[in-house]
C-alpha atoms as a PDB file:
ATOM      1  CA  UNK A   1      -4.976 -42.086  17.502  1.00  0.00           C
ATOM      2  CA  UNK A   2      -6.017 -41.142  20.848  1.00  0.00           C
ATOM      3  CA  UNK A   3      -3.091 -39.478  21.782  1.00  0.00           C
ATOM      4  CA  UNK A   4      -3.222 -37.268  18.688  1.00  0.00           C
ATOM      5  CA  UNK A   5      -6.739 -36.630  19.262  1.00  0.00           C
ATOM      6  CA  UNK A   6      -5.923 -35.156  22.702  1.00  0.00           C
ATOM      7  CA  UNK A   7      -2.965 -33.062  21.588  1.00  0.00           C
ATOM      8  CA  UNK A   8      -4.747 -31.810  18.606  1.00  0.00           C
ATOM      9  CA  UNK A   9      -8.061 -30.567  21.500  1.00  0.00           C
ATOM     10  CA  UNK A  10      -5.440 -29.293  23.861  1.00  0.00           C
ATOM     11  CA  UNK A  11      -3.644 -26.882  21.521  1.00  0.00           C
ATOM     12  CA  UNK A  12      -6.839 -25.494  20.269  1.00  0.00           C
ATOM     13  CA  UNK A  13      -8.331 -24.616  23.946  1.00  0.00           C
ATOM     14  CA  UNK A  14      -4.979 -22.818  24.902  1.00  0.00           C
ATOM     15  CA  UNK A  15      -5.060 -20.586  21.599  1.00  0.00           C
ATOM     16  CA  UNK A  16      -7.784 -18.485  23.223  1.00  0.00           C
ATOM     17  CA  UNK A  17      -5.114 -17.242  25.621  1.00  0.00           C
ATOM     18  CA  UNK A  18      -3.265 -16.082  22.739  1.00  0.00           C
ATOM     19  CA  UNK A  19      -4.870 -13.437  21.393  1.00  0.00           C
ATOM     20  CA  UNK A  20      -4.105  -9.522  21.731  1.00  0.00           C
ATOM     21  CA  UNK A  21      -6.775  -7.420  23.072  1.00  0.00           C
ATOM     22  CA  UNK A  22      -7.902  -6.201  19.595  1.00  0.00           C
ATOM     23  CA  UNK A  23      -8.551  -9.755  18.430  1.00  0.00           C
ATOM     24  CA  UNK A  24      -9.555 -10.836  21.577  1.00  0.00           C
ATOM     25  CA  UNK A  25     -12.377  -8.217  22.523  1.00  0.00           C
ATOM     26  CA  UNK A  26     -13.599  -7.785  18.401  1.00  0.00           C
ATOM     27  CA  UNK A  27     -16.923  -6.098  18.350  1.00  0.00           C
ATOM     28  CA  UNK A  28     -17.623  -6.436  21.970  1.00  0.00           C
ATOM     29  CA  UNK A  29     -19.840  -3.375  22.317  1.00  0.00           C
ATOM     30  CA  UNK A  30     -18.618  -2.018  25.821  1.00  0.00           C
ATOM     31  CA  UNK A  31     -21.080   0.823  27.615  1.00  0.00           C
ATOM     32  CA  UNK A  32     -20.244   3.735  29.734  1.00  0.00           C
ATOM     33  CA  UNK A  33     -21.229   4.101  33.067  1.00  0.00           C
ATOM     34  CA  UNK A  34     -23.183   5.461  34.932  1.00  0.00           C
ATOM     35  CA  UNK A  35     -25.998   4.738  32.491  1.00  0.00           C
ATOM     36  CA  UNK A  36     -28.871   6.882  31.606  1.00  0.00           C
ATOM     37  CA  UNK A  37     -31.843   8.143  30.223  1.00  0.00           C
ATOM     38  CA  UNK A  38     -30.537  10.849  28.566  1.00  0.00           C
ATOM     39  CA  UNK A  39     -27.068  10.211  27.546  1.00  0.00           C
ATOM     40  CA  UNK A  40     -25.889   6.948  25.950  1.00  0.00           C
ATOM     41  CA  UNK A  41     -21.904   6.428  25.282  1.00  0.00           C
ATOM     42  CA  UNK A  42     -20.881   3.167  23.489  1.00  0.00           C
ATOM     43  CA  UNK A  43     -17.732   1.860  22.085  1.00  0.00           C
ATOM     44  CA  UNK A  44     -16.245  -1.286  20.149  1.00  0.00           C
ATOM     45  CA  UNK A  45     -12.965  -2.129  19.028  1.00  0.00           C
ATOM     46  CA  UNK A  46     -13.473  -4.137  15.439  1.00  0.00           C
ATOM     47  CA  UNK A  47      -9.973  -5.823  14.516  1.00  0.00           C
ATOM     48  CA  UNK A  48     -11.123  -6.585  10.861  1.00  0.00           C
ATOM     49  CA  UNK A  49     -10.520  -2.868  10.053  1.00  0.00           C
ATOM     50  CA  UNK A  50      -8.531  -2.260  13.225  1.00  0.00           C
ATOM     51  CA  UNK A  51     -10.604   0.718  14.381  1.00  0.00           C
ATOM     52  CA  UNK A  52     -12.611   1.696  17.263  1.00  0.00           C
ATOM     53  CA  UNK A  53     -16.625   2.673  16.538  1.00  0.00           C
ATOM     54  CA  UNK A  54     -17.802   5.319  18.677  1.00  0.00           C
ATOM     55  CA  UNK A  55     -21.987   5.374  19.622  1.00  0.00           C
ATOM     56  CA  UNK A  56     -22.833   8.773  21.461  1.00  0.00           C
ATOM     57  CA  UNK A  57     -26.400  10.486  22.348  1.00  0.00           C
ATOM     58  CA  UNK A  58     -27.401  13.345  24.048  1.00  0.00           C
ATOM     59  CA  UNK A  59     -30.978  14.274  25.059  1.00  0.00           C
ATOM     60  CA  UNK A  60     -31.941  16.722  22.292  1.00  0.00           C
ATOM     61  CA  UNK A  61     -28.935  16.044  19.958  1.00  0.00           C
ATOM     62  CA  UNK A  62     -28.427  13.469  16.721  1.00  0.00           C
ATOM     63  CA  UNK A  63     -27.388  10.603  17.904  1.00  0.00           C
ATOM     64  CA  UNK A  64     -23.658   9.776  16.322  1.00  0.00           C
ATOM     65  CA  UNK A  65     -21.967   6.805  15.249  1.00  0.00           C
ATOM     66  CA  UNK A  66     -17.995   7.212  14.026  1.00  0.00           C
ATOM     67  CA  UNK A  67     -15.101   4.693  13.653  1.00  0.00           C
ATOM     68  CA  UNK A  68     -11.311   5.907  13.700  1.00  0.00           C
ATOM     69  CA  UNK A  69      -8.555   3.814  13.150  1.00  0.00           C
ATOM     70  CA  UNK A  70      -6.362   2.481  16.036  1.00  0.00           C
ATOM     71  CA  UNK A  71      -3.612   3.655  13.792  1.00  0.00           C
ATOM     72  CA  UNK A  72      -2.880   6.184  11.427  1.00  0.00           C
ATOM     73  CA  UNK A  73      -4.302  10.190  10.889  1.00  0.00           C
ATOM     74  CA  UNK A  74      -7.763  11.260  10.217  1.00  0.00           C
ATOM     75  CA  UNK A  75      -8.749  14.666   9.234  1.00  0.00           C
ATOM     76  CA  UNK A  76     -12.262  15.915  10.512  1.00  0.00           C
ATOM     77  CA  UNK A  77     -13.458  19.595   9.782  1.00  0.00           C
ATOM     78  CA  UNK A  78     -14.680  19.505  13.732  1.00  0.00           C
ATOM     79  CA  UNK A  79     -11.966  17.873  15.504  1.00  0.00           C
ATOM     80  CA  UNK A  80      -8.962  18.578  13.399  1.00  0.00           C
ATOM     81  CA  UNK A  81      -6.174  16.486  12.840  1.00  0.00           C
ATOM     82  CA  UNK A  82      -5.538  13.458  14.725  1.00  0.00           C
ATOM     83  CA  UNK A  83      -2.900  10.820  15.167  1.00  0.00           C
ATOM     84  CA  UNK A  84      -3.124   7.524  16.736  1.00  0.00           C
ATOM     85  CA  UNK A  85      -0.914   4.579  17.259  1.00  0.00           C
ATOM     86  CA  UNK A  86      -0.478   1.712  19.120  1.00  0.00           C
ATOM     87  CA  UNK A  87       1.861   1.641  21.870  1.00  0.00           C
ATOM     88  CA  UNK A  88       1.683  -1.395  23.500  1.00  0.00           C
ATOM     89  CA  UNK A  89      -0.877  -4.641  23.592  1.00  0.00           C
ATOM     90  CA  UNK A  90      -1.740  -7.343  25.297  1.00  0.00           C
ATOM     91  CA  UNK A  91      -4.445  -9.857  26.114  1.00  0.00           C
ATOM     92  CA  UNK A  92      -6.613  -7.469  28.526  1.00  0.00           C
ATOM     93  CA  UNK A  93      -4.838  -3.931  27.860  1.00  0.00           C
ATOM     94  CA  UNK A  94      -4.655  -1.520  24.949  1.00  0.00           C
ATOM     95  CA  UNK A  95      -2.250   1.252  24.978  1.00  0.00           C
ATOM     96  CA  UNK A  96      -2.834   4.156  22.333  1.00  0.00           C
ATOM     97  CA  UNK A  97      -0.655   7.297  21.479  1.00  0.00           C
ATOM     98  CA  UNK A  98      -2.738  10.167  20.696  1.00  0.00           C
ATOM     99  CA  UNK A  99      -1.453  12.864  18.780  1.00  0.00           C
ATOM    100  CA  UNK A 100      -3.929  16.088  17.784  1.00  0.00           C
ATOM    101  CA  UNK A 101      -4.305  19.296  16.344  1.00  0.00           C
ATOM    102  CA  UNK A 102      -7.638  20.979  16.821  1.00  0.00           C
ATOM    103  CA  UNK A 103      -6.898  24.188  14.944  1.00  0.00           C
ATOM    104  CA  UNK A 104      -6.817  26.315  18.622  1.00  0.00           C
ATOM    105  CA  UNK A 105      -5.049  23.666  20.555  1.00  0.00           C
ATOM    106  CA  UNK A 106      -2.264  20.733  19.956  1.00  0.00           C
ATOM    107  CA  UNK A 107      -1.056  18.660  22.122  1.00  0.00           C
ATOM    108  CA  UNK A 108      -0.764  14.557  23.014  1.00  0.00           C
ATOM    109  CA  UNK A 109      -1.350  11.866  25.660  1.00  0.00           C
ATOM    110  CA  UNK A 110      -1.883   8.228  25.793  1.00  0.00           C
ATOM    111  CA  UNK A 111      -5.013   6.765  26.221  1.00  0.00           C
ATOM    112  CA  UNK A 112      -5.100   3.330  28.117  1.00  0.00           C
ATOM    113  CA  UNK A 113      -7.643   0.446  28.130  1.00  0.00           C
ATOM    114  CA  UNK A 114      -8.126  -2.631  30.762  1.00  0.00           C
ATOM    115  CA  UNK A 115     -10.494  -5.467  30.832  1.00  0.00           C
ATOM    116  CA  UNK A 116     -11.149  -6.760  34.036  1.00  0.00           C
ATOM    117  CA  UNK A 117     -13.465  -9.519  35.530  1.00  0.00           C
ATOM    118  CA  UNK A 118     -14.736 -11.025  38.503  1.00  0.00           C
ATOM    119  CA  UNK A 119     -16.101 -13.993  37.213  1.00  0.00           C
ATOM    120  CA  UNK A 120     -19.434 -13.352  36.111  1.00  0.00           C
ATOM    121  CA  UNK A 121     -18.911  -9.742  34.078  1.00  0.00           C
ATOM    122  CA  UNK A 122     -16.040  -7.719  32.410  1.00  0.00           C
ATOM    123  CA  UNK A 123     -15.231  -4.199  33.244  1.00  0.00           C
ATOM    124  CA  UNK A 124     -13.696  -1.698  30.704  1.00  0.00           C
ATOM    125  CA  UNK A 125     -11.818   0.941  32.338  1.00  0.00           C
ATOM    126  CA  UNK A 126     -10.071   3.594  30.212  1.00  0.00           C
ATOM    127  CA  UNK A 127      -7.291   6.221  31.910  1.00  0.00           C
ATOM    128  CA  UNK A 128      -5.289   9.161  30.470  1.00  0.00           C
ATOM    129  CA  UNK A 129      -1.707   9.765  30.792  1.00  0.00           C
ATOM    130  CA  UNK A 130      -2.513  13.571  30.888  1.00  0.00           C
ATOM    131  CA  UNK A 131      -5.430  13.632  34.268  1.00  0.00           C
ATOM    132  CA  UNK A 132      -6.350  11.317  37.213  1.00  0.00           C
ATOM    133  CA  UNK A 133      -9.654  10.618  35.804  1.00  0.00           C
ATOM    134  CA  UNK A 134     -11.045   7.377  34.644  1.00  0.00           C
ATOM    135  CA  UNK A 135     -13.762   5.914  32.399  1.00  0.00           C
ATOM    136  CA  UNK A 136     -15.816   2.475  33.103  1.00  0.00           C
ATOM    137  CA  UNK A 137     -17.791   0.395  30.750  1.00  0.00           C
ATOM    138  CA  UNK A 138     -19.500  -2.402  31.043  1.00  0.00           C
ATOM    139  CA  UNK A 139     -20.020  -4.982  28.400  1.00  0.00           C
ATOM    140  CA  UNK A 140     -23.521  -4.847  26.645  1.00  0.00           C
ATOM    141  CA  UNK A 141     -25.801  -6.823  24.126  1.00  0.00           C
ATOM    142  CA  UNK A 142     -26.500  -3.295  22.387  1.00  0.00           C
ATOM    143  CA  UNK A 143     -25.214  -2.961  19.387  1.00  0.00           C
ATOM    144  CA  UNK A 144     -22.565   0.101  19.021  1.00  0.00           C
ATOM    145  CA  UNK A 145     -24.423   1.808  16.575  1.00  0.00           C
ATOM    146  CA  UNK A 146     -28.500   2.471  16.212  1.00  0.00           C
END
């Protein structure tokens, strides 16, 4: 009985290691840096409806809340036509095709996201195929939206 006992408690503690990042990162609200007073940024990637909620406010402006999926096509009267699939995934990276069509421009790139840690925090950083730049987030109790 033992023996079972200690099989049965190993398998479950290595199935944690076995999750995509989607699954593994669900609803962790990540914030961009740097932070400030007058402009918030938040994201969270929530695998029930395989999405990604967007939190944004600027001084002045509505604050805004969105979700869009992590694949498929949305059509927004601002932003156009947009296309999004997966392109790779795996524990602590995402990998997203972008495809869009703004009425004035169209075009593509792919979006990539890495969680990193150093023990005591995680790090989101988020690069484009298309320029050098690079996003960071930090994990957060906030919630993503209001």
């Amino acid at each position: 009985f033992l023996t079972v006992l200690i099989v049965a408690c190993s398998s479950d503690d290595s199935s944690d290691g076995n999750q995509l990042f989607i699954e593994k990162y669900d609803s962790v609200v990540w914030e961009r840096l740097p932070l400030g007073n007058d402009y918030s940024y938040r994201i969270a990637f929530i695998n029930s409806s395989n999405s990604v909620t967007q939190y944004s406010y600027l001084e002045g402006e509505e604050e805004n809340c969105t979700s869009f999926p992590l694949q498929g096509t949305t059509n927004d009267p601002v932003d156009g036509i947009t296309t999004t699939s997966i392109q790779e995934e795996t524990e602590n990276s995402l990998s997203i095709f972008i495809e869009f069509d703004d009425g004035e421009d169209v075009g593509s790139y792919t979006t990539v996201f890495t969680v990193t840690s150093d023990g005591s925090s995680y790090t989101l950083t988020q690069t484009y195929s298309d320029f050098d730049d690079e996003v960071i987030y930090i994990n957060t109790d906030y919630d993503v939206c209001f």
